[in-house]
N, C-alpha and C. Protein backbone atom coordinates (compact mmCIF):
# COMPACT_ATOMS: atom_id res chain seq x y z
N UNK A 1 0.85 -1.18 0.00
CA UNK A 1 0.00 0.00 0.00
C UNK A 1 0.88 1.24 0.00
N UNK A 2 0.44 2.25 -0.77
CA UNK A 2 1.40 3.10 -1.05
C UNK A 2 0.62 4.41 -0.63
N UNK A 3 1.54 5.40 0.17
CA UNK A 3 0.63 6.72 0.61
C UNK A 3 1.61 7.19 1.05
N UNK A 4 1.63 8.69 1.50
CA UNK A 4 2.49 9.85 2.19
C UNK A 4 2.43 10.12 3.33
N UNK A 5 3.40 10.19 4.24
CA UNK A 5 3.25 10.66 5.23
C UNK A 5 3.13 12.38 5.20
N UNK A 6 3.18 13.06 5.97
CA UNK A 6 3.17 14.44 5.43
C UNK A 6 4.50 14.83 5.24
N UNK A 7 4.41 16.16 4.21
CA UNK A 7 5.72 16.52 3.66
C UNK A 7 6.12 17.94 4.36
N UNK A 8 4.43 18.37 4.99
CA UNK A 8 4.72 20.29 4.92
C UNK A 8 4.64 20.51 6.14
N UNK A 9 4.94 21.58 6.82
CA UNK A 9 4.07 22.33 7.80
C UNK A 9 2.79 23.01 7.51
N UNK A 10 2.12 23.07 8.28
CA UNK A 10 0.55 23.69 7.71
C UNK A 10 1.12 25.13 7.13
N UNK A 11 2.27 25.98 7.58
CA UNK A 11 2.30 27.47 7.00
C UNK A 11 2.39 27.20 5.45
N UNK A 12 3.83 26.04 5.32
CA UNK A 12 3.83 25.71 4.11
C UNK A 12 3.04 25.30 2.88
N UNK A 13 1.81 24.27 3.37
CA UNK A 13 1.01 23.77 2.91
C UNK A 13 0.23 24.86 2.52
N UNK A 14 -0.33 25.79 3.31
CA UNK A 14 -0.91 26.82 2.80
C UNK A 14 -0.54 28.33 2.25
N UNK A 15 1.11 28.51 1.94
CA UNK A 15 1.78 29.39 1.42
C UNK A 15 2.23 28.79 -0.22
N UNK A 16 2.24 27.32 -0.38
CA UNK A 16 1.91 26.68 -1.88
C UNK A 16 0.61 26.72 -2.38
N UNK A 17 -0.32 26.77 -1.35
CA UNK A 17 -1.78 26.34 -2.25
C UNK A 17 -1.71 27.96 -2.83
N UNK A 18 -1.16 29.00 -2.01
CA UNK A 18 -1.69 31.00 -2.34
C UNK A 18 -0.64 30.53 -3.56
N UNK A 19 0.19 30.17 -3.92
CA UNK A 19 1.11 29.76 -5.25
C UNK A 19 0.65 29.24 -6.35
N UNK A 20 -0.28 28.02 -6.14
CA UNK A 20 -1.13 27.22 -7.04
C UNK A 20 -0.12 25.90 -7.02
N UNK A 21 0.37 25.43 -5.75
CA UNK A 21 1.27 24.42 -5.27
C UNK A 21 0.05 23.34 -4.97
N UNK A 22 0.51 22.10 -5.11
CA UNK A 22 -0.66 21.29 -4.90
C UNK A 22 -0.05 20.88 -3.41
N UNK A 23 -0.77 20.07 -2.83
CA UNK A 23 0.22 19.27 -1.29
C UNK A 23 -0.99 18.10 -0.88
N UNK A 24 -0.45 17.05 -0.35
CA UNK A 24 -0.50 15.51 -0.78
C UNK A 24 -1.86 15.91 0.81
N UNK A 25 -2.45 14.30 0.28
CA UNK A 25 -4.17 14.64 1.33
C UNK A 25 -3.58 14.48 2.75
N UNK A 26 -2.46 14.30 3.41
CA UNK A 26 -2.08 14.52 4.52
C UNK A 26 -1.95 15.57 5.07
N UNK A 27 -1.15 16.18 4.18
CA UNK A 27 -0.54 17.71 4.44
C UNK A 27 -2.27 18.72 4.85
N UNK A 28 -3.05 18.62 3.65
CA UNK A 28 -4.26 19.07 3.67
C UNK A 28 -5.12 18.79 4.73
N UNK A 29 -4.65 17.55 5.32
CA UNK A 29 -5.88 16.52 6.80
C UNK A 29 -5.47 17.39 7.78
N UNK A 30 -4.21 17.73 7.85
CA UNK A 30 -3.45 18.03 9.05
C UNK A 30 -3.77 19.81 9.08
N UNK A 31 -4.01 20.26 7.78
CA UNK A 31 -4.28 22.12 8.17
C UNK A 31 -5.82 21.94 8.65
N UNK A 32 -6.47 20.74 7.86
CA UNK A 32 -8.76 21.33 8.15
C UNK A 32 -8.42 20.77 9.77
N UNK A 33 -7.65 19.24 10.35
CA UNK A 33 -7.79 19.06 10.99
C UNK A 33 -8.25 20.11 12.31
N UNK A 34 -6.55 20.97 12.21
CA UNK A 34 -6.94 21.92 13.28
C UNK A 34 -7.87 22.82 13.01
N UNK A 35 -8.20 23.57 12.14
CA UNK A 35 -9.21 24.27 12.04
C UNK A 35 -10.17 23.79 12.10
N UNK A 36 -10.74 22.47 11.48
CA UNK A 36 -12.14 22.32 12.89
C UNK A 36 -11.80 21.83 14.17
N UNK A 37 -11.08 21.57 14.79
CA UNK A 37 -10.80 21.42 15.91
C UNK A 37 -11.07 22.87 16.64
N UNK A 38 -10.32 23.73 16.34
CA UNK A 38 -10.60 25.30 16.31
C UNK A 38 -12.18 26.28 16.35
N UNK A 39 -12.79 25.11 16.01
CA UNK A 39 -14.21 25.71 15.68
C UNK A 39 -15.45 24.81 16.36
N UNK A 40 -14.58 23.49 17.47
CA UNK A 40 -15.37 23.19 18.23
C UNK A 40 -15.44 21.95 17.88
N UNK A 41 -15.22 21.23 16.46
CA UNK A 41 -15.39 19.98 15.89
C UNK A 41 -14.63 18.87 16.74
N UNK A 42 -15.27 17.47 16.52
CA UNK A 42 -14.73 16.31 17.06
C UNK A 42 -14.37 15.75 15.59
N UNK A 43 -13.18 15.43 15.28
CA UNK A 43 -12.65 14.97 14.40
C UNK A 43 -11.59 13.88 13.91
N UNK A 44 -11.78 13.38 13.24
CA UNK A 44 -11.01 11.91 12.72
C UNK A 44 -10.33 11.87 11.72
N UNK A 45 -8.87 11.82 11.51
CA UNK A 45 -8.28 10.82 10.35
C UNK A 45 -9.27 9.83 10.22
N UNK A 46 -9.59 9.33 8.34
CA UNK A 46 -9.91 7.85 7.84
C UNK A 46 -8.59 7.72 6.66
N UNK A 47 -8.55 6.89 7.14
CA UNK A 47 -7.15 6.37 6.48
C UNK A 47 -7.72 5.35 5.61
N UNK A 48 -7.87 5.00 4.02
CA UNK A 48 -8.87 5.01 3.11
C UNK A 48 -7.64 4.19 2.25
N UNK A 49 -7.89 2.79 1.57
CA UNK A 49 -7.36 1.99 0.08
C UNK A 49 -8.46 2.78 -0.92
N UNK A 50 -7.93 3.63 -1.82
CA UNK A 50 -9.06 3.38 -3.29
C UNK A 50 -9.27 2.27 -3.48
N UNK A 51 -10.06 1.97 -3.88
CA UNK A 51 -10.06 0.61 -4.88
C UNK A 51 -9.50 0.51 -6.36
N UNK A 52 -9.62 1.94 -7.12
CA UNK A 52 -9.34 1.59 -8.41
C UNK A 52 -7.71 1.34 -8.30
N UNK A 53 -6.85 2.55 -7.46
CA UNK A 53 -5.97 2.61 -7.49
C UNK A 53 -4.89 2.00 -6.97
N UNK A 54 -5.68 1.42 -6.00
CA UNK A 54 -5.03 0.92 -4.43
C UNK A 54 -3.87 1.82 -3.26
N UNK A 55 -3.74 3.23 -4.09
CA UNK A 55 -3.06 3.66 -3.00
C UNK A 55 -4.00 4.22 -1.72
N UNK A 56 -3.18 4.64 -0.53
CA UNK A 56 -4.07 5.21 0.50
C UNK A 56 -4.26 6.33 0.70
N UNK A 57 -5.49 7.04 1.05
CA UNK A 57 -5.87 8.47 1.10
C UNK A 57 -6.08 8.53 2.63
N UNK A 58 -5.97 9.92 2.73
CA UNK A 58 -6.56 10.45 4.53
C UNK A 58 -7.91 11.57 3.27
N UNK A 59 -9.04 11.13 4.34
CA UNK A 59 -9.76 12.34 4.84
C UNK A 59 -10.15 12.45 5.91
N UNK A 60 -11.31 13.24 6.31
CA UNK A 60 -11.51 13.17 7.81
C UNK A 60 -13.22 13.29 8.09
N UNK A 61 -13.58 12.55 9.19
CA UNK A 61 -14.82 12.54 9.62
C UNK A 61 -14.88 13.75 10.66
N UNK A 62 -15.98 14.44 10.52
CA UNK A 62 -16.39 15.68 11.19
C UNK A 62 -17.55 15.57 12.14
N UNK A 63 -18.03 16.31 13.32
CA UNK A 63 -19.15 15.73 14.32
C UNK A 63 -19.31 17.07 15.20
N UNK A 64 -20.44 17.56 15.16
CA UNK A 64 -20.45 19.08 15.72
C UNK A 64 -22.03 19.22 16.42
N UNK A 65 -22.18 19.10 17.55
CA UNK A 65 -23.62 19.11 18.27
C UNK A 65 -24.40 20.37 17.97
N UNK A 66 -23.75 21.16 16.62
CA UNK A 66 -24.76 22.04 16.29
C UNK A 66 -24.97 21.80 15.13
N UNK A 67 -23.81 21.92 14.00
CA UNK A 67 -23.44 22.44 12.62
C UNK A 67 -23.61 20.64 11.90
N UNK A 68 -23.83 20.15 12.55
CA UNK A 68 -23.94 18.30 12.13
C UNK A 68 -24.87 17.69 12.53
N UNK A 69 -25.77 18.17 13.63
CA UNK A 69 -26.56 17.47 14.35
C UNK A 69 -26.18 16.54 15.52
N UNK A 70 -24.91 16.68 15.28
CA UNK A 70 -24.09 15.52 16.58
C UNK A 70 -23.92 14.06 15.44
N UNK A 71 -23.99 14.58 14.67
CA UNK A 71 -24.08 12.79 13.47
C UNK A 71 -22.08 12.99 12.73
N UNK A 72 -21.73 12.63 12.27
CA UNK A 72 -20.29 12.21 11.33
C UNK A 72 -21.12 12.57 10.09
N UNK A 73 -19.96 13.23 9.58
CA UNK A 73 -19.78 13.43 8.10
C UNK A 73 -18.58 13.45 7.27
N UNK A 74 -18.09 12.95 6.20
CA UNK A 74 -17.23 13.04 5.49
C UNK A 74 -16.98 14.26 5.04
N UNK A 75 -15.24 14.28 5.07
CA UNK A 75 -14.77 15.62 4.18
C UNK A 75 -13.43 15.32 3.65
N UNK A 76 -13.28 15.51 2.75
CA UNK A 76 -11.70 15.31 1.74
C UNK A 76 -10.71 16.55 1.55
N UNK A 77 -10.39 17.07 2.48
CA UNK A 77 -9.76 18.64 2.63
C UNK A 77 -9.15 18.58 1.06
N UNK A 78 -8.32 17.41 0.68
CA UNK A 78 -7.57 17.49 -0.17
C UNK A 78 -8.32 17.82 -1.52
N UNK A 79 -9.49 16.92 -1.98
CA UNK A 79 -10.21 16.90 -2.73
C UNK A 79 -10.41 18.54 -3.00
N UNK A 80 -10.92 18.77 -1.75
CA UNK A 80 -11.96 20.35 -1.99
C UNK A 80 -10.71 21.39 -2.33
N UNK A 81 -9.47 20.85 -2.13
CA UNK A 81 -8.23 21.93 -2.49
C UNK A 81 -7.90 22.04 -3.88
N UNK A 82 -8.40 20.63 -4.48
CA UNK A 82 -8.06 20.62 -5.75
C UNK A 82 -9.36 20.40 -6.57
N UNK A 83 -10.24 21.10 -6.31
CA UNK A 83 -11.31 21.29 -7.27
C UNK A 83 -11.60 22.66 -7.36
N UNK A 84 -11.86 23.31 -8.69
CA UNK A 84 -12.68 24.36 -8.63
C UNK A 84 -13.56 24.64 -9.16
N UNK A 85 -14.52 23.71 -8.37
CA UNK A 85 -16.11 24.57 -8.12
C UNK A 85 -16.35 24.44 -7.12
N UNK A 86 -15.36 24.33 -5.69
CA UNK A 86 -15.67 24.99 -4.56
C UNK A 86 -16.49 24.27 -3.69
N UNK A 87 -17.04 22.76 -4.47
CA UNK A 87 -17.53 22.40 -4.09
C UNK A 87 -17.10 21.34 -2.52
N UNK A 88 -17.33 21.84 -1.22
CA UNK A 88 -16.59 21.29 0.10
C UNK A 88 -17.13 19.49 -0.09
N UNK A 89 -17.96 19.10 -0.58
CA UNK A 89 -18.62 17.75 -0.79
C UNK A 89 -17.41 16.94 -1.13
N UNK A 90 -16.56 17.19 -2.16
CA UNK A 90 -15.61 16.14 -2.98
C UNK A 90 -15.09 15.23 -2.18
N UNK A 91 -15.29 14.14 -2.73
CA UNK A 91 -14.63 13.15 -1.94
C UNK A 91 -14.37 12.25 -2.56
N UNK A 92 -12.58 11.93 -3.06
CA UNK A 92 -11.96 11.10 -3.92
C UNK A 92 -12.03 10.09 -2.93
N UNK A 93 -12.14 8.80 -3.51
CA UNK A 93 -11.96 7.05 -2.93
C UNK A 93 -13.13 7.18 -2.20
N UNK A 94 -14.70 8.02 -2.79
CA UNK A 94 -15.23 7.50 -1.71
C UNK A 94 -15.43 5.90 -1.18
N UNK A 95 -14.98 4.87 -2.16
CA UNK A 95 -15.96 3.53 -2.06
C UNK A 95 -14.75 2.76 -1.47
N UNK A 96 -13.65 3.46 -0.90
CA UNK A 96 -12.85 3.17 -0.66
C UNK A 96 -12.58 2.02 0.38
N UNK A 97 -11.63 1.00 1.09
CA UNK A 97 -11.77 0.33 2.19
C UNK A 97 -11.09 0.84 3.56
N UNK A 98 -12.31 1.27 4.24
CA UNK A 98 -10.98 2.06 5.33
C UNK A 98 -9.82 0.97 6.34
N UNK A 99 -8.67 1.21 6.53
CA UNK A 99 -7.96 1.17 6.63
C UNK A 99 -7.54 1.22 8.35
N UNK A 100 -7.77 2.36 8.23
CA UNK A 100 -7.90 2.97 10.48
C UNK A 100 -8.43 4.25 10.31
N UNK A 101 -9.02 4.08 11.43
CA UNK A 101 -9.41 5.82 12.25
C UNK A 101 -8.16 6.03 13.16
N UNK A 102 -7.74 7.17 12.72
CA UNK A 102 -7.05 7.90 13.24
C UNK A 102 -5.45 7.08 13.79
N UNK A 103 -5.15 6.77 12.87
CA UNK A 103 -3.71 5.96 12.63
C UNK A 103 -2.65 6.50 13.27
N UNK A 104 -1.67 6.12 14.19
CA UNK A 104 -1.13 6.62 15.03
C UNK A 104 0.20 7.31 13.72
N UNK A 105 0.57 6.94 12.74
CA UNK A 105 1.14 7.58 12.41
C UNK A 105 0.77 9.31 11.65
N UNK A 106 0.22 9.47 11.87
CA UNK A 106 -0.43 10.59 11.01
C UNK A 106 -0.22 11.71 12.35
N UNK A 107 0.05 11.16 13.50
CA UNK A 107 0.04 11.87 14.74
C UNK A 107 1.38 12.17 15.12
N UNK A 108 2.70 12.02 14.58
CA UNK A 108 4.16 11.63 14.86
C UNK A 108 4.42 13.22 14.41
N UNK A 109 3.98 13.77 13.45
CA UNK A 109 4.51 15.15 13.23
C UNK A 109 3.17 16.75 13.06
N UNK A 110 2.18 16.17 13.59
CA UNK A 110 0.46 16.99 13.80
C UNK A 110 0.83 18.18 14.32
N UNK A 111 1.85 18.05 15.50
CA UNK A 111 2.08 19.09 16.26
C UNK A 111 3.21 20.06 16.40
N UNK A 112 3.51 19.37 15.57
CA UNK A 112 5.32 19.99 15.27
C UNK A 112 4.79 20.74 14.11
N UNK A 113 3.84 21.23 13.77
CA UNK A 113 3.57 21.55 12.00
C UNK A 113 3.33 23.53 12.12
């Protein structure tokens, strides 16, 4: 199984996207992460096989006792970075096989970022 650990710091990650820099769905998990965390959210790495492709994706499950109903929802930070029509829905591998919630490696450099 083939996937990235992260490459950026979140300043970085988001001083390439103001560039038109792309940055891998980790880098992207790790900037929405904190910002919904920031905004009150309970939130998850899904650590995701495509199927067509077989490599592994992160997105993240979201859960907010106002803005959600208190229910999970999917979000693909990465996806919605690289689409433009803005649309926050995108979600590459949805049919994907998950893999883990919240994989301890994805946590080794979260805070150092």
């Amino acid at each position: 199984l083939k996937y990235f650990d992260s490459q950026k710091t979140d300043k970085k990650t988001i001083t390439d996207a103001k560039a038109s820099k792309g940055s891998n769905c980790v880098d992207w998990g790790q900037v929405y992460y904190r910002i919904a965390k920031s905004l009150g959210y309970d939130v998850q790495f899904v650590h995701v096989k495509c199927r067509v492709s077989g490599t592994g994706h992160i997105r993240l499950r979201l859960r907010h006792k106002k803005h959600t109903g208190g229910n999970w929802i999917n979000r693909d930070p990465a996806a919605v970075a690289d689409t433009t029509s803005g649309n926050v829905r995108s979600i590459w591998c949805e049919d994907g096989n998950v893999i883990a919630i919240d994989p301890s490696w994805i946590f080794t450099d979260l805070y150092s970022s």
